[in-house]
N, C-alpha and C. Protein backbone atom coordinates (compact mmCIF):
# COMPACT_ATOMS: atom_id res chain seq x y z
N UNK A 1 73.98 -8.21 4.43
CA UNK A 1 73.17 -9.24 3.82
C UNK A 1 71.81 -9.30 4.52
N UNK A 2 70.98 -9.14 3.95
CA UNK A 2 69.69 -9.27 3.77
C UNK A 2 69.22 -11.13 4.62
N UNK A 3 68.33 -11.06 5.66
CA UNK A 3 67.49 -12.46 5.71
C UNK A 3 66.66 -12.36 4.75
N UNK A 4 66.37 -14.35 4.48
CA UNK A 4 65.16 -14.05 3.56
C UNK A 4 63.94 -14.08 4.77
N UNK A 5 64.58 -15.15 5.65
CA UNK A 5 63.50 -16.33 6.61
C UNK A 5 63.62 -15.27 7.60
N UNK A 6 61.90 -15.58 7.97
CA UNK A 6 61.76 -14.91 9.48
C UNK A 6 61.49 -15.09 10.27
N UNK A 7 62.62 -14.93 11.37
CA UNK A 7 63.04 -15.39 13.14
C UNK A 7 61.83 -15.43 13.89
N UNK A 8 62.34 -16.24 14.62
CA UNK A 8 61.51 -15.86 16.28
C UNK A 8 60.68 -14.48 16.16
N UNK A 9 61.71 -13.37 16.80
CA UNK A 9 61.34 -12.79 16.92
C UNK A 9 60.40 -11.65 16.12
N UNK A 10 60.79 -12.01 14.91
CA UNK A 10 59.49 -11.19 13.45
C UNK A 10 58.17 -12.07 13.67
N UNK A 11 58.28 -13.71 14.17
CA UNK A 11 57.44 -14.09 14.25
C UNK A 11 56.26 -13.51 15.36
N UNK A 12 57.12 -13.48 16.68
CA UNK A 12 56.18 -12.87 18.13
C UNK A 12 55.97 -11.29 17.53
N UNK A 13 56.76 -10.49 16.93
CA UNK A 13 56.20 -9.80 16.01
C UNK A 13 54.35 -9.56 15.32
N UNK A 14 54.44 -10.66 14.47
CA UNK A 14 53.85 -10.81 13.47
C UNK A 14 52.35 -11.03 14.47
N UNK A 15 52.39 -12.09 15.82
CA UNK A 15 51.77 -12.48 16.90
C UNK A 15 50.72 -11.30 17.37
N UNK A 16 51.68 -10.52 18.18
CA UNK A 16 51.27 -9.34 18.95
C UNK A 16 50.60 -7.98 17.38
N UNK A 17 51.03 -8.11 16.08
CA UNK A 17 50.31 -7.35 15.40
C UNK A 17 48.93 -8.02 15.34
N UNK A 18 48.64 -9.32 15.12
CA UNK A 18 47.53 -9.86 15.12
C UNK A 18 46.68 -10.08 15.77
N UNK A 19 47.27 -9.63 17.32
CA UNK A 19 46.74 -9.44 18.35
C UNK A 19 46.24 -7.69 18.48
N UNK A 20 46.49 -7.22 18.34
CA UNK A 20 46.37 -5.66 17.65
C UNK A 20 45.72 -5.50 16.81
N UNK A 21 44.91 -6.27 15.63
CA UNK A 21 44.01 -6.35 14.80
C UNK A 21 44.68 -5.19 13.96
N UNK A 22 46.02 -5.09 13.61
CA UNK A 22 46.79 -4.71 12.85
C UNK A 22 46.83 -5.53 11.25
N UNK A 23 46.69 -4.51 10.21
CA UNK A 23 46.81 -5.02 9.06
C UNK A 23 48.06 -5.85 8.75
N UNK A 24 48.32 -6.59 7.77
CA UNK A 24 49.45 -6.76 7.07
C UNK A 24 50.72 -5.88 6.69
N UNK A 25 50.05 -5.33 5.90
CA UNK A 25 51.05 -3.81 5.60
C UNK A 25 51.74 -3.47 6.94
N UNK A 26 50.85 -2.84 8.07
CA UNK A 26 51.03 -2.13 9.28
C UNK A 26 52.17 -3.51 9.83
N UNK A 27 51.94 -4.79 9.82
CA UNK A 27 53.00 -5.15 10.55
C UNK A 27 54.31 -5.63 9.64
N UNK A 28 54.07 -5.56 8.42
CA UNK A 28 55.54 -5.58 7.73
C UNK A 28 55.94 -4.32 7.47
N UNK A 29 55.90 -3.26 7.88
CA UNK A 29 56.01 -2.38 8.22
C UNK A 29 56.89 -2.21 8.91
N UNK A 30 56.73 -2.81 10.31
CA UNK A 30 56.84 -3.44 11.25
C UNK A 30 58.24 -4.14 11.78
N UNK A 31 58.28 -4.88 10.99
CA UNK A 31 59.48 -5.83 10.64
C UNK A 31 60.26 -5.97 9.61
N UNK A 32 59.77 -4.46 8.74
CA UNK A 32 60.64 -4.71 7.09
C UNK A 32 60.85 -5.48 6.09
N UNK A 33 59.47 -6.20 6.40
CA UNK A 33 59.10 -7.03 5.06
C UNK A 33 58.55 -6.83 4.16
N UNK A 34 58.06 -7.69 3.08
CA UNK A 34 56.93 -7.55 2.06
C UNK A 34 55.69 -7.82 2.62
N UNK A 35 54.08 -6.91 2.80
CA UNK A 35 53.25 -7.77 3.03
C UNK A 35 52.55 -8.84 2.46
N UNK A 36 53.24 -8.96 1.04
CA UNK A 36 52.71 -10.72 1.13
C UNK A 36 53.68 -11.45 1.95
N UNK A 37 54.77 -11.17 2.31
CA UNK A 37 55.67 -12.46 2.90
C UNK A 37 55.11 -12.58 4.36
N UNK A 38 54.66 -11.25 4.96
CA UNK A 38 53.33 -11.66 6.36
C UNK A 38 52.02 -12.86 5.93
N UNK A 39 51.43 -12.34 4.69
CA UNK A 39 50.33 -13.62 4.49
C UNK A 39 50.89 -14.62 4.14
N UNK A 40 51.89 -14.82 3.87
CA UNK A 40 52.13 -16.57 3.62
C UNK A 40 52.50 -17.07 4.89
N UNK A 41 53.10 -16.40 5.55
CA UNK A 41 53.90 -17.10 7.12
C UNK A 41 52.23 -16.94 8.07
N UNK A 42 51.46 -16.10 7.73
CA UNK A 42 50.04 -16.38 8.21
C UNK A 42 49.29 -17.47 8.26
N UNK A 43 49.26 -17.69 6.79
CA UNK A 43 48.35 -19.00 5.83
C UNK A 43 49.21 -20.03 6.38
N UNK A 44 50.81 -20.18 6.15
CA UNK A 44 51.74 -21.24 6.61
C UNK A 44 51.73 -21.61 7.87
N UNK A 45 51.69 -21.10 9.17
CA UNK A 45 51.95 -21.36 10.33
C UNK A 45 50.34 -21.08 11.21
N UNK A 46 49.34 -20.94 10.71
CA UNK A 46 48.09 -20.77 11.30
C UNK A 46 47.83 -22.44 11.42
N UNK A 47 46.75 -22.46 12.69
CA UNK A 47 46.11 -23.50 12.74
C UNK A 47 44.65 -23.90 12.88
N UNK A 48 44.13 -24.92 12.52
CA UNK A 48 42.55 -24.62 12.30
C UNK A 48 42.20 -25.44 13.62
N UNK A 49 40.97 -25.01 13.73
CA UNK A 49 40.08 -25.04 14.93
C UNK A 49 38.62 -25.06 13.80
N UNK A 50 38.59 -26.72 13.69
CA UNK A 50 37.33 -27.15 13.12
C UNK A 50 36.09 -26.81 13.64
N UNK A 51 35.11 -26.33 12.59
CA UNK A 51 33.82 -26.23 13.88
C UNK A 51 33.45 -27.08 14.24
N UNK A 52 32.38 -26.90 15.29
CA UNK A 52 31.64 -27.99 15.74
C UNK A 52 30.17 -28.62 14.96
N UNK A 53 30.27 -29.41 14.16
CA UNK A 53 29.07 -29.92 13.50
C UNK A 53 28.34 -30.54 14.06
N UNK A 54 28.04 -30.37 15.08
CA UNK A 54 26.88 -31.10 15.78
C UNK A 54 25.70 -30.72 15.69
N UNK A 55 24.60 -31.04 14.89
CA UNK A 55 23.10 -30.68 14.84
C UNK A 55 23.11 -29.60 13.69
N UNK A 56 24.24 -29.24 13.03
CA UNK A 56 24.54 -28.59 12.24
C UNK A 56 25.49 -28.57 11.21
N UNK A 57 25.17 -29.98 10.35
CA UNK A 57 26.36 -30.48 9.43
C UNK A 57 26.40 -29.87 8.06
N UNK A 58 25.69 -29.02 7.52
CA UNK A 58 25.45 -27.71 6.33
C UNK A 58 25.66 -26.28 7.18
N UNK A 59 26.11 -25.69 6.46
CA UNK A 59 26.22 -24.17 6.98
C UNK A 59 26.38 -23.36 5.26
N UNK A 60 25.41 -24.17 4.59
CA UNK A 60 24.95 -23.53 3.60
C UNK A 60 24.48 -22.13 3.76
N UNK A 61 24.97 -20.96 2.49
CA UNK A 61 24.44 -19.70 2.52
C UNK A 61 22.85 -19.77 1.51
N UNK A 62 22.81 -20.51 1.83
CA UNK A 62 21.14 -21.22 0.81
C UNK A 62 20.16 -21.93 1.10
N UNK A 63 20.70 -22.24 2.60
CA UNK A 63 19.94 -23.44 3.48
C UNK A 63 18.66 -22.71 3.33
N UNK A 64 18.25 -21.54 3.73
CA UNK A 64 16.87 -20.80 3.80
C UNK A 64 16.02 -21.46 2.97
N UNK A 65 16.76 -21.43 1.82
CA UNK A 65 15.80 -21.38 0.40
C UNK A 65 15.80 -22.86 -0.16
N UNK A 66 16.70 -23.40 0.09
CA UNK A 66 16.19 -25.43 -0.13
C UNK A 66 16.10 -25.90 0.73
N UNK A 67 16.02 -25.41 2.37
CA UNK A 67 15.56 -26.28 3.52
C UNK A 67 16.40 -27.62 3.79
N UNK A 68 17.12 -28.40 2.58
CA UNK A 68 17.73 -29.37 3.05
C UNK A 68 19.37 -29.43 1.91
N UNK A 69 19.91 -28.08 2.30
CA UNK A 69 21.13 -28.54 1.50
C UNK A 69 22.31 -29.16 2.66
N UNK A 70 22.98 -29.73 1.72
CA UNK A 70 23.83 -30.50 2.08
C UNK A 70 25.51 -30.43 1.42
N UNK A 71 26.47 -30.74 1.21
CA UNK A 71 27.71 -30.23 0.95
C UNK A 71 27.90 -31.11 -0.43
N UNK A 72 27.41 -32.14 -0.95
CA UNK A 72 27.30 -32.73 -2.30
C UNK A 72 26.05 -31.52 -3.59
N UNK A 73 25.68 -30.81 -2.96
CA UNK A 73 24.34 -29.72 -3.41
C UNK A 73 25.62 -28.99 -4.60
N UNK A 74 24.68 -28.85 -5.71
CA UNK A 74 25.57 -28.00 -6.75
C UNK A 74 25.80 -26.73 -6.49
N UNK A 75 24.86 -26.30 -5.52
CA UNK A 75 24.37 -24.85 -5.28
C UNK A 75 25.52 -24.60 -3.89
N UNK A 76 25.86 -26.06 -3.08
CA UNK A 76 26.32 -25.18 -1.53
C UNK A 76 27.61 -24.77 -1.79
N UNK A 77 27.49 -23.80 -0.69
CA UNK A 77 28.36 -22.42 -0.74
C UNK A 77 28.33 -21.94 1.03
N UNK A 78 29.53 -21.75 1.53
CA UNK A 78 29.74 -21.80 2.46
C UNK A 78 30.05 -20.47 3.12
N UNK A 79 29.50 -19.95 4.04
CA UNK A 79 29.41 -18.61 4.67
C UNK A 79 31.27 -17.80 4.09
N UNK A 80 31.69 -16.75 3.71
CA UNK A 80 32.67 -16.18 3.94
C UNK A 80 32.59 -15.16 5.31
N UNK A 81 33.74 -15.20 5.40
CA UNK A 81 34.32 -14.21 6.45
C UNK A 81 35.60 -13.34 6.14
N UNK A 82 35.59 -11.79 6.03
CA UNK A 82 36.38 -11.23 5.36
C UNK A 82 37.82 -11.05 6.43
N UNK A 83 37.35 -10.99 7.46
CA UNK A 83 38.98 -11.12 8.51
C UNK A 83 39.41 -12.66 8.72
N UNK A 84 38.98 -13.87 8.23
CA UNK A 84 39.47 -14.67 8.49
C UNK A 84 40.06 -15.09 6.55
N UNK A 85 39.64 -14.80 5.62
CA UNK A 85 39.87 -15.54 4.89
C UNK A 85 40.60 -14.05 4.30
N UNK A 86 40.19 -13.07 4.29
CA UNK A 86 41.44 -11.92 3.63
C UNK A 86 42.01 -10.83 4.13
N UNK A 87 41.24 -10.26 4.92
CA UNK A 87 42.12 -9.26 5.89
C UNK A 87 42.95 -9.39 6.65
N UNK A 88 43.02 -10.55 7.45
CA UNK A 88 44.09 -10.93 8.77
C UNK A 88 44.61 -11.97 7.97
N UNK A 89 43.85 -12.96 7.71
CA UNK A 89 44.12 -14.65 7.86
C UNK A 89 43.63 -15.19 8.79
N UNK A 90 43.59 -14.51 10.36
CA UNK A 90 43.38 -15.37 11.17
C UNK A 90 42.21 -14.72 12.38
N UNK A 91 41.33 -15.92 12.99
CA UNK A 91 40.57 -15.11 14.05
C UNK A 91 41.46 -14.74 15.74
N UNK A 92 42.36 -14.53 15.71
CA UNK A 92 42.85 -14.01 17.29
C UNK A 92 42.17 -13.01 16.93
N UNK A 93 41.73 -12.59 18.42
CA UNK A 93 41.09 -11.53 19.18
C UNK A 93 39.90 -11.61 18.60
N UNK A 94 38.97 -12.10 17.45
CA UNK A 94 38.30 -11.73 16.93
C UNK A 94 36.74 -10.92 17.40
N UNK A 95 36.07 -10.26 17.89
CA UNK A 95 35.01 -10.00 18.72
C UNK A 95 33.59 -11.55 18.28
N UNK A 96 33.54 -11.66 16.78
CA UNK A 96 32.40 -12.54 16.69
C UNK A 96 33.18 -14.08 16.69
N UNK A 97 34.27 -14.22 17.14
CA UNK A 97 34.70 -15.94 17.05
C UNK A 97 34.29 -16.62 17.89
N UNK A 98 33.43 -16.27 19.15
CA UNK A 98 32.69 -17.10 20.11
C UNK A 98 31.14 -17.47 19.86
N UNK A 99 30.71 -16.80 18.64
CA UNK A 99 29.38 -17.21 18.46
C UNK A 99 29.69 -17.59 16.85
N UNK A 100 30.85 -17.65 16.06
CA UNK A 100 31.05 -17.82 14.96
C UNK A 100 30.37 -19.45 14.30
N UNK A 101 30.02 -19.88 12.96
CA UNK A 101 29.87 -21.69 13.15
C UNK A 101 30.69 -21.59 12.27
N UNK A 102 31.42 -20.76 11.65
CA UNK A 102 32.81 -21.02 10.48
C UNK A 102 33.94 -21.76 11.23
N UNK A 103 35.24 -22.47 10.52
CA UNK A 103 36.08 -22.96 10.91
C UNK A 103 36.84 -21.59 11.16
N UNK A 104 37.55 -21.95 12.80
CA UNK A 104 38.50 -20.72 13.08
C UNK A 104 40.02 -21.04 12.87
N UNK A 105 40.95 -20.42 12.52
CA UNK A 105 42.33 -20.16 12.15
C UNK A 105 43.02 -19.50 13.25
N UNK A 106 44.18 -19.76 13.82
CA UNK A 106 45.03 -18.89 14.97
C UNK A 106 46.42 -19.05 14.60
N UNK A 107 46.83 -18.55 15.16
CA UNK A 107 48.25 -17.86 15.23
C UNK A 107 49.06 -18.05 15.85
């Protein structure tokens, strides 16, 4: 019989691949899962690490060009990041998460 749910140990698993800047695939791989069932236990068990808005409460990708947007703006639109929002899920290890102003995600 088959688990559906995954242990402890698929979890410290799942940990140390993300620490490895290991894909999805590569760590259900790994542990003999599906890699969507890695991104949901990603998305599910990650935690956020709000930025810091201090002196910097827009992080509009448009600020340049209206000088005063704000998060009610029809136009704002908020920086993406392709390892935090689709490649990993999450910033562990990330090289730019110490100068990042996006909200960070961990593991």
């Amino acid at each position: 019989m088959k688990h559906k749910q995954l242990n402890l140990s698929d979890r410290k698993i799942i940990q140390e691949g993300l620490e490895k800047s290991l894909s999805k695939v590569e760590i259900a791989k790994m542990i003999g899962k599906d890699p969507t069932t890695i991104g949901k236990e990603i998305k599910k068990r990650r935690v956020l690490k709000a930025r810091n808005t201090f002196n910097r409460d827009s992080i509009c990708i448009h600020l340049k060009e209206c000088k005063k947007c704000y998060s009610k703006c029809e136009r704002y639109e908020e920086p993406k990041c392709l390892r935090r929002d689709r490649f990993i899920g999450v910033c562990n290890l990330c090289p730019e998460a110490k100068n990042c102003i996006l909200d960070k995600y961990f593991y």
